[in-house]
C-alpha atoms as a PDB file:
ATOM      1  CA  UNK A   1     -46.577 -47.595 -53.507  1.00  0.00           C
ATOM      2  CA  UNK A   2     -43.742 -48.183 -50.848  1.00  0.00           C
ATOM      3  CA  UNK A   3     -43.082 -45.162 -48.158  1.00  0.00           C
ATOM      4  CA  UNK A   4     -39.818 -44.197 -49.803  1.00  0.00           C
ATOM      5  CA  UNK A   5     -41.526 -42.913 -52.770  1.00  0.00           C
ATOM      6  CA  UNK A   6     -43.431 -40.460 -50.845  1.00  0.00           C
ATOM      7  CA  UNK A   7     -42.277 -36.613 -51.233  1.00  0.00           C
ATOM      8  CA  UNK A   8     -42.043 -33.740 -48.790  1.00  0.00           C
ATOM      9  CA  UNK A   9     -45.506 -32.994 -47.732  1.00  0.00           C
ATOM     10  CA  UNK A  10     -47.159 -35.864 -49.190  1.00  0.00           C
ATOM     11  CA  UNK A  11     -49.120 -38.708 -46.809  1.00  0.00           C
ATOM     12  CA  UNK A  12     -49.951 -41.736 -46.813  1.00  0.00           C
ATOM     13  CA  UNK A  13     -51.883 -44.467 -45.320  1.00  0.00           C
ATOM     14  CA  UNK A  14     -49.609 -48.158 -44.033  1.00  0.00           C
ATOM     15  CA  UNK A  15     -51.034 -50.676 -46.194  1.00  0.00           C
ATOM     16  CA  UNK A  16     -48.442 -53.570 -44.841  1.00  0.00           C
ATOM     17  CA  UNK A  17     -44.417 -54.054 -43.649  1.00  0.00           C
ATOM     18  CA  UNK A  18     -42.440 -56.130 -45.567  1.00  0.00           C
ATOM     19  CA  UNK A  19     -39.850 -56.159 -42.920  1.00  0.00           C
ATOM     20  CA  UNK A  20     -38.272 -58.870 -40.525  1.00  0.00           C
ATOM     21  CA  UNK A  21     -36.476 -59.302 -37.246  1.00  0.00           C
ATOM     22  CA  UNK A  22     -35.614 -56.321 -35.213  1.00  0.00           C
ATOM     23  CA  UNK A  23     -36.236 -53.659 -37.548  1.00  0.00           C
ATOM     24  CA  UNK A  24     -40.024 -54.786 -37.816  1.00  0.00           C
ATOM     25  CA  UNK A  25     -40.028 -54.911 -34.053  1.00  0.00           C
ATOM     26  CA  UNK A  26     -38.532 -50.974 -34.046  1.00  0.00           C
ATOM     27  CA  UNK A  27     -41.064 -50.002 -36.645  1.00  0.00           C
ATOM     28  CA  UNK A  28     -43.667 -52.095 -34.874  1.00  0.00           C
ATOM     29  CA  UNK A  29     -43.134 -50.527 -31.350  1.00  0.00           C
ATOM     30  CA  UNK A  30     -43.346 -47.029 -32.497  1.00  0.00           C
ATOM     31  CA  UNK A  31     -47.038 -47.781 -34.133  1.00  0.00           C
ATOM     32  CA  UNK A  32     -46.125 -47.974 -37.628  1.00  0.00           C
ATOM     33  CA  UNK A  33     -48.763 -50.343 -38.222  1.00  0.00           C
ATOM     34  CA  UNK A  34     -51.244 -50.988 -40.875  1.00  0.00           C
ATOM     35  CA  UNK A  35     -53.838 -48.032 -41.090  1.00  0.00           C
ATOM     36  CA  UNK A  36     -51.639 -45.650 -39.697  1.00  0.00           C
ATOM     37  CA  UNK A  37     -51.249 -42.380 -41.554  1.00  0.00           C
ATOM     38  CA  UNK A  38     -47.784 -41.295 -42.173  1.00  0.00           C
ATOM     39  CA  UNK A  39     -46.384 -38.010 -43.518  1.00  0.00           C
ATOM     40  CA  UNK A  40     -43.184 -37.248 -45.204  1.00  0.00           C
ATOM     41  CA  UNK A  41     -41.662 -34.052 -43.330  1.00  0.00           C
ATOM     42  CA  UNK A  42     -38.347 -33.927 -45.215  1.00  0.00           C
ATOM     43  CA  UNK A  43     -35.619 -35.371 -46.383  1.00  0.00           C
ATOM     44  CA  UNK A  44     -31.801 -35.038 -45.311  1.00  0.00           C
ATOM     45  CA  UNK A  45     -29.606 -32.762 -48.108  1.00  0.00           C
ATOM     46  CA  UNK A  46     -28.469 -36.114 -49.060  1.00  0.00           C
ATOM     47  CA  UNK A  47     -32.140 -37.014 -50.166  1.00  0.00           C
ATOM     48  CA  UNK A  48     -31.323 -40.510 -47.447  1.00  0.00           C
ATOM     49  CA  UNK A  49     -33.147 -40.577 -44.606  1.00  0.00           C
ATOM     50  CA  UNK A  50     -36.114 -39.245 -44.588  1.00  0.00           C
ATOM     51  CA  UNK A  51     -38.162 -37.528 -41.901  1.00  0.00           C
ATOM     52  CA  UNK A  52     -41.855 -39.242 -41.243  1.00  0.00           C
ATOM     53  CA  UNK A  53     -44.438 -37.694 -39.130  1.00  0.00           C
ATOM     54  CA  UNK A  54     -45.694 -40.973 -37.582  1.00  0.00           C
ATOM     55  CA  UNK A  55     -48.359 -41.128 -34.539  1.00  0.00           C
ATOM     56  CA  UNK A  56     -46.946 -37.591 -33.343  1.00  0.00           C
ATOM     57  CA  UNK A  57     -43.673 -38.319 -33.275  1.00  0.00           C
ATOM     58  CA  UNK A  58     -41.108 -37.400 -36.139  1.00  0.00           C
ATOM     59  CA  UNK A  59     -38.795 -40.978 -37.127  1.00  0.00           C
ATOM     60  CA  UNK A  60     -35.935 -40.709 -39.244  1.00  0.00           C
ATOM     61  CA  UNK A  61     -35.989 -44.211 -41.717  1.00  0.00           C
ATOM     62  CA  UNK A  62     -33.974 -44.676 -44.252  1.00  0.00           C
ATOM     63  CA  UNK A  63     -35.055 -45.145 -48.269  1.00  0.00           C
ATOM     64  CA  UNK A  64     -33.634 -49.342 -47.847  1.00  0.00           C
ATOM     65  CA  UNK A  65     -35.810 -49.985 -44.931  1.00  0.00           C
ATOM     66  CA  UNK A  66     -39.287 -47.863 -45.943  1.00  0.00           C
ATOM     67  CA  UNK A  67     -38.616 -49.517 -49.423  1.00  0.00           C
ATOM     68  CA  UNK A  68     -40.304 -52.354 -47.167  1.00  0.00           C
ATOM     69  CA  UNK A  69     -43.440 -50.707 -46.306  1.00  0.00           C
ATOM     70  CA  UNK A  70     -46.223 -50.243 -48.426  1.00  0.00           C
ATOM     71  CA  UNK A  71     -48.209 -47.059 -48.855  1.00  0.00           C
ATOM     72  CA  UNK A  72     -51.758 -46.152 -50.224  1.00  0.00           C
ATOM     73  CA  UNK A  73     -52.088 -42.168 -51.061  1.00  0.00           C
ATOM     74  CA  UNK A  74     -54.016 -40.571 -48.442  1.00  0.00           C
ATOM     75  CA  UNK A  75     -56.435 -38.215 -49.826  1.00  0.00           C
ATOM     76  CA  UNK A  76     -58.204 -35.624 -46.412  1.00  0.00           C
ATOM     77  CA  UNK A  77     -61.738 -36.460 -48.212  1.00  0.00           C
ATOM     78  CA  UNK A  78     -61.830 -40.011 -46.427  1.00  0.00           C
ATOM     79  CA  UNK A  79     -61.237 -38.581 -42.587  1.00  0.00           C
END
């Protein structure tokens, strides 16, 4: 599944970016890499961006750029 489908509240786990140039360098440099657990805080009123919990850290990204990143459900069982 790709980040932008996640809802408020949900996580997930990076499973691999589908981006290029400098926004995989951005996503890159603030650890959004593969393994790392994401969580969708909230979305603007708009529903675009989104708010992602990522390494500590809270990153706005908008739906055409996490489109690019691809998501496996996290379930707390496999801490």
């Amino acid at each position: 599944m790709r980040l932008c489908d996640l809802k408020s509240g949900q996580r997930g786990r990076v499973t691999a970016l589908h981006t290029v140039g400098s926004m995989r360098r951005r996503l890159l440099d603030i650890g959004l890499i593969v393994g790392t657990l994401v969580e969708c805080v909230g979305r603007s009123p708009g529903g675009d961006p989104a708010a992602y919990l990522i390494r500590g850290a809270v990153i706005a990204i908008r739906d055409c750029d996490s489109a690019n990143i691809l998501i496996e459900r996290w379930d707390p069982s496999w801490a």
